[in-house]
C-alpha atoms as a PDB file:
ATOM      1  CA  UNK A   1      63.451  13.381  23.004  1.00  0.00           C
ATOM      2  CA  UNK A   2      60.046  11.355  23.706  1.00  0.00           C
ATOM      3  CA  UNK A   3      57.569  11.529  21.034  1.00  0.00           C
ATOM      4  CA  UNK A   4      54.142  10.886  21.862  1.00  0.00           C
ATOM      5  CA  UNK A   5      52.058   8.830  20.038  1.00  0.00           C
ATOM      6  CA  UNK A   6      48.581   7.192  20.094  1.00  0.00           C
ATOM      7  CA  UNK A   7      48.453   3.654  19.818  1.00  0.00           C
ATOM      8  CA  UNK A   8      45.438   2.413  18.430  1.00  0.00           C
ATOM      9  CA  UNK A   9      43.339   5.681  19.895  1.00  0.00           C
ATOM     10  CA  UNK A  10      42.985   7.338  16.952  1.00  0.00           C
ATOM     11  CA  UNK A  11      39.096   7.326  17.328  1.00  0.00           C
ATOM     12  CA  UNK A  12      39.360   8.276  20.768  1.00  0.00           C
ATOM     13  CA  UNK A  13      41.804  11.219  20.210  1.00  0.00           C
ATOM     14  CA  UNK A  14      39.118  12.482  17.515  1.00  0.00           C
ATOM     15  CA  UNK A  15      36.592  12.365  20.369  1.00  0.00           C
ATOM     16  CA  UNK A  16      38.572  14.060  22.681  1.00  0.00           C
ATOM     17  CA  UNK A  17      39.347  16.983  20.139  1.00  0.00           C
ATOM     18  CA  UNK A  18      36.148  17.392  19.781  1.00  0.00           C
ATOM     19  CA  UNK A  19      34.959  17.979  23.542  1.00  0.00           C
ATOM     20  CA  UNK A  20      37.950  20.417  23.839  1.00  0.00           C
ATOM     21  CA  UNK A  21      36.486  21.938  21.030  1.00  0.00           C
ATOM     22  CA  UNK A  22      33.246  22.493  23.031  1.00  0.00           C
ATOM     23  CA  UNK A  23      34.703  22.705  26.653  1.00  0.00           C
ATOM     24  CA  UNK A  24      37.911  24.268  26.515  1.00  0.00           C
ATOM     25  CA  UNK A  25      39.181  28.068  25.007  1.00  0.00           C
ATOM     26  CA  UNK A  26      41.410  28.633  22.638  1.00  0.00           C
ATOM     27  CA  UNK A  27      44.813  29.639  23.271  1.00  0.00           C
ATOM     28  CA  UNK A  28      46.956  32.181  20.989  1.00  0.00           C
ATOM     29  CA  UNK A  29      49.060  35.329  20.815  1.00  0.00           C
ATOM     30  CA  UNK A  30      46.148  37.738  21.307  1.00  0.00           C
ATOM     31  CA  UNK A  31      44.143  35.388  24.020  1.00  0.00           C
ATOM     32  CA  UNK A  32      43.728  37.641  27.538  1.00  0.00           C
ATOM     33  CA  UNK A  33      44.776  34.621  29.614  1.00  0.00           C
ATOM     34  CA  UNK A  34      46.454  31.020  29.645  1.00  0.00           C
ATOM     35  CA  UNK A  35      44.734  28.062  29.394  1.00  0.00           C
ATOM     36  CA  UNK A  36      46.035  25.377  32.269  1.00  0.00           C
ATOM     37  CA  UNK A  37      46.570  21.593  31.440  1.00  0.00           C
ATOM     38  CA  UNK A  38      43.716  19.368  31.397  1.00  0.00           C
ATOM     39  CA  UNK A  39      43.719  16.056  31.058  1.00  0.00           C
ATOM     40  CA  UNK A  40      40.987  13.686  29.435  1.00  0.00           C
ATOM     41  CA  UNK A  41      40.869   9.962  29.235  1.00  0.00           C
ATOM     42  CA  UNK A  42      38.971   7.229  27.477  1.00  0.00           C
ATOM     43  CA  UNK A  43      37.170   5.165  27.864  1.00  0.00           C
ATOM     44  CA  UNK A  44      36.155   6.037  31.114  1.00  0.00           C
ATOM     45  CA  UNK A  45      35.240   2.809  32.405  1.00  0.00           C
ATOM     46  CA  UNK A  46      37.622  -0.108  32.056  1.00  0.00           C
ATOM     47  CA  UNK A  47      38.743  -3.419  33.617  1.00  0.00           C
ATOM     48  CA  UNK A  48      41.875  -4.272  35.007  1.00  0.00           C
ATOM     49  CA  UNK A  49      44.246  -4.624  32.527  1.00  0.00           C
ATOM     50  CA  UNK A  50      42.560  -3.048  29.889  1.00  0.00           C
ATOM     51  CA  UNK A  51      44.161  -0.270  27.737  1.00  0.00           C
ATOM     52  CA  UNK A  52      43.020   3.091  27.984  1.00  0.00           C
ATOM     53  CA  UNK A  53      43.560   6.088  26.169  1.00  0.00           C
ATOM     54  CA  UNK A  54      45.299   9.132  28.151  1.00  0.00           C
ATOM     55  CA  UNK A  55      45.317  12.332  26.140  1.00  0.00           C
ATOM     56  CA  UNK A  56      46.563  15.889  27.412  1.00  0.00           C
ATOM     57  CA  UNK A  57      45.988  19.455  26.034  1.00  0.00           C
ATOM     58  CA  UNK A  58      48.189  22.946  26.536  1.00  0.00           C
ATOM     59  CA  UNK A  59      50.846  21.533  28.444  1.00  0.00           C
ATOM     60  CA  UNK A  60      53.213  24.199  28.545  1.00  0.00           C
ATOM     61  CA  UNK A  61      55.671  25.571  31.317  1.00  0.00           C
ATOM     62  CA  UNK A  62      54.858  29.289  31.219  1.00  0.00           C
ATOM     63  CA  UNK A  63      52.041  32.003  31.230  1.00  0.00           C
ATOM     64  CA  UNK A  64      53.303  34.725  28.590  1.00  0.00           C
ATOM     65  CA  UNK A  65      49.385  36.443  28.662  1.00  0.00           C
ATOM     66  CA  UNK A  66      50.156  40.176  28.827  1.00  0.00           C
ATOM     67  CA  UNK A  67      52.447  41.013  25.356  1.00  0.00           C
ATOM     68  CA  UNK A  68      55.604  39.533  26.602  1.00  0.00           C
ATOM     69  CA  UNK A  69      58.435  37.714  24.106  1.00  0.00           C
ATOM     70  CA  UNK A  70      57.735  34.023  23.717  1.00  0.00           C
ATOM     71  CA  UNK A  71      55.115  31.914  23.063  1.00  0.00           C
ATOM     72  CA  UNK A  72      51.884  32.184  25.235  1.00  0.00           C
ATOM     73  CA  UNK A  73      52.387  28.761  27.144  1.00  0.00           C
ATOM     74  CA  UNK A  74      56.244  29.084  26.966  1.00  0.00           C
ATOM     75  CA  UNK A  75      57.742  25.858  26.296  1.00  0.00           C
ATOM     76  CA  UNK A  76      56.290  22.338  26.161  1.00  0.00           C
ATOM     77  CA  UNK A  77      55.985  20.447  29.357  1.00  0.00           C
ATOM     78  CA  UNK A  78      58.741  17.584  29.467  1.00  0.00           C
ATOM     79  CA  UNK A  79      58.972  14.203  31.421  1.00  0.00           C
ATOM     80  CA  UNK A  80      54.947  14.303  32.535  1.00  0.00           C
ATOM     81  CA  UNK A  81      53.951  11.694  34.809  1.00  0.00           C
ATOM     82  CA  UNK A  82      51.047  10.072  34.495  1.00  0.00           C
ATOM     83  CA  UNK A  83      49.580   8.044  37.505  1.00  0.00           C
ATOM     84  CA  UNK A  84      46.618   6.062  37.775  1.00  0.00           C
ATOM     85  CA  UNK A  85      44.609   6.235  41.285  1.00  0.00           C
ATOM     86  CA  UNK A  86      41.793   3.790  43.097  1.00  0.00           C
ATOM     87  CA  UNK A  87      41.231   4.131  46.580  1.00  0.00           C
ATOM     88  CA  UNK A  88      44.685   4.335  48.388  1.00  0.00           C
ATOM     89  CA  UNK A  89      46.728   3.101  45.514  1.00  0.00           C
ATOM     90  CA  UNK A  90      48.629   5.343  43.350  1.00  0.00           C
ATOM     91  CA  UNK A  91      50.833   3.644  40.274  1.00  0.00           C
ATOM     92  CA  UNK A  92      52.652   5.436  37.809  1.00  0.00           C
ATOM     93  CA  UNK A  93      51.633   3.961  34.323  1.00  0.00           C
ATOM     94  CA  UNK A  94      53.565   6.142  31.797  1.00  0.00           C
ATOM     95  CA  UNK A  95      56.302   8.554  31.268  1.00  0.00           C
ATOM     96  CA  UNK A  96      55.328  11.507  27.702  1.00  0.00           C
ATOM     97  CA  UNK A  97      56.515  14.781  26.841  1.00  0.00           C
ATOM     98  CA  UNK A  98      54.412  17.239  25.258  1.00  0.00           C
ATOM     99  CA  UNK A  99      54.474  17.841  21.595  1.00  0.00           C
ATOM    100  CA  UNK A 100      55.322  21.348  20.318  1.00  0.00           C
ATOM    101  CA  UNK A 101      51.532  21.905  19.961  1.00  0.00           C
ATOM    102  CA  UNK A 102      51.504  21.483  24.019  1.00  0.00           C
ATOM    103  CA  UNK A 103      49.621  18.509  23.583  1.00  0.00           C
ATOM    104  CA  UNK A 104      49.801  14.486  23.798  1.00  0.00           C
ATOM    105  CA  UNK A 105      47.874  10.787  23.151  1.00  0.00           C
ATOM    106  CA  UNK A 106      49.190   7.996  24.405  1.00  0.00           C
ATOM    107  CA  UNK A 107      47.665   4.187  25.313  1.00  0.00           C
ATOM    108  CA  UNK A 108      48.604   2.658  28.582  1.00  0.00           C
ATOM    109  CA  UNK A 109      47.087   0.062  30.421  1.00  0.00           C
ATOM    110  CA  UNK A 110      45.316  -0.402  33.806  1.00  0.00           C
ATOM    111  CA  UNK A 111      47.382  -1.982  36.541  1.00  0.00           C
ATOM    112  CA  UNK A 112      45.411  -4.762  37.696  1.00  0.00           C
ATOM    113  CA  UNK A 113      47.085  -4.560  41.383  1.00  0.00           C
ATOM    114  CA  UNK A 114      44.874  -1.459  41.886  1.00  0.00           C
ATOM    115  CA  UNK A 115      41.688  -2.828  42.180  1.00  0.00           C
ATOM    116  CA  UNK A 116      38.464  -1.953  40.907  1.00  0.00           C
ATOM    117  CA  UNK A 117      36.431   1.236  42.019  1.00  0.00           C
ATOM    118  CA  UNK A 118      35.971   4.837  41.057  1.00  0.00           C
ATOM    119  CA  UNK A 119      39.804   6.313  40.160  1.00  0.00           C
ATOM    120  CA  UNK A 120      41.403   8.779  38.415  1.00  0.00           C
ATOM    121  CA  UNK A 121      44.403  10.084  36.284  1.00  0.00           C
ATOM    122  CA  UNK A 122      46.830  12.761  37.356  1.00  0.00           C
ATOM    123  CA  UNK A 123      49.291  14.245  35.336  1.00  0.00           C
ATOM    124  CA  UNK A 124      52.335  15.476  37.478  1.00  0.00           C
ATOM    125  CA  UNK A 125      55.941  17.036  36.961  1.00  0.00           C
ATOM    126  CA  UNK A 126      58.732  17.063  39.351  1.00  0.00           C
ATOM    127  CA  UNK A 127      56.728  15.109  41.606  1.00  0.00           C
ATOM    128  CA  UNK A 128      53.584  18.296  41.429  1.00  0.00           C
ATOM    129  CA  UNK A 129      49.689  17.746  39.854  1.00  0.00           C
ATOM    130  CA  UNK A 130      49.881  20.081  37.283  1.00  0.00           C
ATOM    131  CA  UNK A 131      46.264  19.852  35.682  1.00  0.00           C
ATOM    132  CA  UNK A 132      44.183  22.891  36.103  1.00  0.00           C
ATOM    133  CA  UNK A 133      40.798  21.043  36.656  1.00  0.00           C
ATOM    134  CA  UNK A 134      42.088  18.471  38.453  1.00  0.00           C
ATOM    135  CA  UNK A 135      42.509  14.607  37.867  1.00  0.00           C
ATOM    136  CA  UNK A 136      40.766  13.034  34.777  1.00  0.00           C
ATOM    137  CA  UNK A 137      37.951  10.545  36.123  1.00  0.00           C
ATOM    138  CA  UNK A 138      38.055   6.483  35.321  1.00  0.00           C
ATOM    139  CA  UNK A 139      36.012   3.574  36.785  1.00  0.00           C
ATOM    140  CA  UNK A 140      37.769   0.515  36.834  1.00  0.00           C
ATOM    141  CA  UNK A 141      35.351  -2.728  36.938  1.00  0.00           C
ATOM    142  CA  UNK A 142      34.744  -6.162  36.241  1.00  0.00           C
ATOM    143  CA  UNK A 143      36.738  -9.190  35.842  1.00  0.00           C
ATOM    144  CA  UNK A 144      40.687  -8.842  34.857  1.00  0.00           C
ATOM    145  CA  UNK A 145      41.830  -9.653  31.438  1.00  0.00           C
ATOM    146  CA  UNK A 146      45.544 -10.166  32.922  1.00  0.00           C
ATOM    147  CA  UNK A 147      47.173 -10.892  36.128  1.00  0.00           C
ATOM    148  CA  UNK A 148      50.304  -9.068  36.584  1.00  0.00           C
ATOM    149  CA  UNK A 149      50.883  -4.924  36.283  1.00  0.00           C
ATOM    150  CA  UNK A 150      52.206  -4.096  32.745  1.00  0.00           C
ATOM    151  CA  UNK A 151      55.653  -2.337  32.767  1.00  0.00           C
ATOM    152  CA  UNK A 152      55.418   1.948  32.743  1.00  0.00           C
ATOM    153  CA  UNK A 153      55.216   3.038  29.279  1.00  0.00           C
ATOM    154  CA  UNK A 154      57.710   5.324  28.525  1.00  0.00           C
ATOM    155  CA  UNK A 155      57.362   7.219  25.305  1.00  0.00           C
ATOM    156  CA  UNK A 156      60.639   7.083  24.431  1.00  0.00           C
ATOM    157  CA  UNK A 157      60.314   3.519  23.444  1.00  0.00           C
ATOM    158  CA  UNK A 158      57.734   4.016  21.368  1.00  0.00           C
ATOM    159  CA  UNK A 159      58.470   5.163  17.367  1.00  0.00           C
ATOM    160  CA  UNK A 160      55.547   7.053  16.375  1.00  0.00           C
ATOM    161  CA  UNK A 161      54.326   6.066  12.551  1.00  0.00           C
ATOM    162  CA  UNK A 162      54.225   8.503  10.020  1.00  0.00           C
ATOM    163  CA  UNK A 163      51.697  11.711  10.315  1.00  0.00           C
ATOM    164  CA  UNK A 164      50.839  11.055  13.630  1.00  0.00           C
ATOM    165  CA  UNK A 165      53.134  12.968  16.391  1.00  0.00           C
ATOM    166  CA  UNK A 166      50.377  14.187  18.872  1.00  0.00           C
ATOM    167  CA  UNK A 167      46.625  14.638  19.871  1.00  0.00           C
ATOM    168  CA  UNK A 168      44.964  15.970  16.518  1.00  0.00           C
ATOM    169  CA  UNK A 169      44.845  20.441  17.788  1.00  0.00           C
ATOM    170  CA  UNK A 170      41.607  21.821  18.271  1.00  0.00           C
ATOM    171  CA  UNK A 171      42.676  24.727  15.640  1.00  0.00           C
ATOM    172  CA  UNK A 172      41.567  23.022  12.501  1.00  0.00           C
ATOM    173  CA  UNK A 173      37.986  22.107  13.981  1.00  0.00           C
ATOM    174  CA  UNK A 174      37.983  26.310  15.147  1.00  0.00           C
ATOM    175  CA  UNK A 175      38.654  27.207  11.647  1.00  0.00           C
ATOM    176  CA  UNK A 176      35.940  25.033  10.049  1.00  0.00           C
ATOM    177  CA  UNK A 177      33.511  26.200  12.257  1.00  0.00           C
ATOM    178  CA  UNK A 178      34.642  29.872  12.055  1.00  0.00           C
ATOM    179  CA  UNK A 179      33.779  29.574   8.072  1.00  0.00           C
ATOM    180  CA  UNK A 180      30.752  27.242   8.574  1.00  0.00           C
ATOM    181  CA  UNK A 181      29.365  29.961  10.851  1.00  0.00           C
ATOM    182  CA  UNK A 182      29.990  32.625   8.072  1.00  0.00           C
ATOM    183  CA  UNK A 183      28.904  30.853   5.172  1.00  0.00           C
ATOM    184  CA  UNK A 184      25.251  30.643   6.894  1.00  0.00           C
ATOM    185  CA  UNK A 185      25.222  33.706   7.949  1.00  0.00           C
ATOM    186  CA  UNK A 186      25.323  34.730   4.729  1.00  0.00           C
ATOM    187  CA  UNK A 187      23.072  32.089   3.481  1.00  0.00           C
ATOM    188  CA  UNK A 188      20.716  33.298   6.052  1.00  0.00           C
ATOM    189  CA  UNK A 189      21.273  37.240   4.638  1.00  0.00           C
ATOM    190  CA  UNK A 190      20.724  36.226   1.213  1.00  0.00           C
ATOM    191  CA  UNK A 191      17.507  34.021   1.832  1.00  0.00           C
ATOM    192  CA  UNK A 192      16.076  36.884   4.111  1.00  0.00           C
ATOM    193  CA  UNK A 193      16.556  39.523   1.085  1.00  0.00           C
ATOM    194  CA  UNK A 194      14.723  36.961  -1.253  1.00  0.00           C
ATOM    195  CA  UNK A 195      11.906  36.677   0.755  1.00  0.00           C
ATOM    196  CA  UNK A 196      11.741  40.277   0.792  1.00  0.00           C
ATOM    197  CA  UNK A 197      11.922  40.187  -3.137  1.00  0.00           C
ATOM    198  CA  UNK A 198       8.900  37.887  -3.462  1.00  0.00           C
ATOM    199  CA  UNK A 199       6.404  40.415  -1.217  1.00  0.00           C
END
């Protein structure tokens, strides 16, 4: 089984967490619909050559959104694709399965035989684009820091270290702002009623 793994993105995966935080729903057993794969990468401008990090969230192979047995997204996607696109050329760069939390963080870097331009990032399985919003955006400029195209990485050569299996979830991040929000609210309560007590 391929376990993804960031390599040296860890402050990029925080980043990315935190604009799913802001961007994207949550998912769970009582959520009226399924959220679709998305796909974010950065940076979003890089040379040729140079490593980027590719993270996805809530890829799963199912839609379970009106009370039926199994998990909401059903199972984790497997054996996801990722290609890299500018202009007309299309190169496959790595090869990840989803964790069990749907999600994945992996580095690969840019093929220098594509070029430089505005490009993109597609996740695909069985040969299908399977993001919901469509490909990920990345500019690829300026001079490149190797010659030849790096070999596909394939996450099952990769041994992920200890504590770090996946793209941190966005749950812990909805729970700390679910009891930030409550804790001023009743801060706010409690410093209205004062006031009150002073006129």
């Amino acid at each position: 089984m391929r376990i993804p793994r960031v390599l040296g993105g860890g402050l990029a995966a925080v980043v990315l967490s935190a604009a799913w935080l802001v961007a994207g729903p949550g998912i769970g057993a009582a959520g009226a619909s399924c959220v679709g794969p998305q796909l974010q990468v950065a940076p979003t401008v890089a040379a040729p050559g140079q490593s980027v990090t590719v993270a996805g969230l809530y890829f799963g192979d199912d839609c379970n959104d009106t009370g039926g047995p199994g998990p909401v997204l059903g199972q984790p996607l497997q054996d996801i694709e990722l290609w890299m696109r500018v202009g007309d050329e299309d190169k496959l760069v790595a090869l990840v399965d989803a964790s069990r939390t749907y999600d994945f963080a992996i580095q690969v870097p840019v093929p220098p035989s594509l070029g430089t331009g505005a490009g993109a990032v597609t996740a695909r399985v069985d040969g299908r684009p399977v993001t919901t919003f469509g490909p990920a955006a990345l500019v690829v400029e300026g001079e490149p820091i190797r010659e030849d195209d790096p070999p596909v990485v394939d996450a099952d050569d990769l041994a992920a270290p200890d504590g770090i299996a996946s793209l941190p979830s966005a749950w812990p991040w909805l729970a700390v702002g679910a009891v930030g929000g409550v804790v001023a609210t009743l801060a706010g309560v409690a410093l209205v009623r004062r006031r009150r007590a002073w006129f």
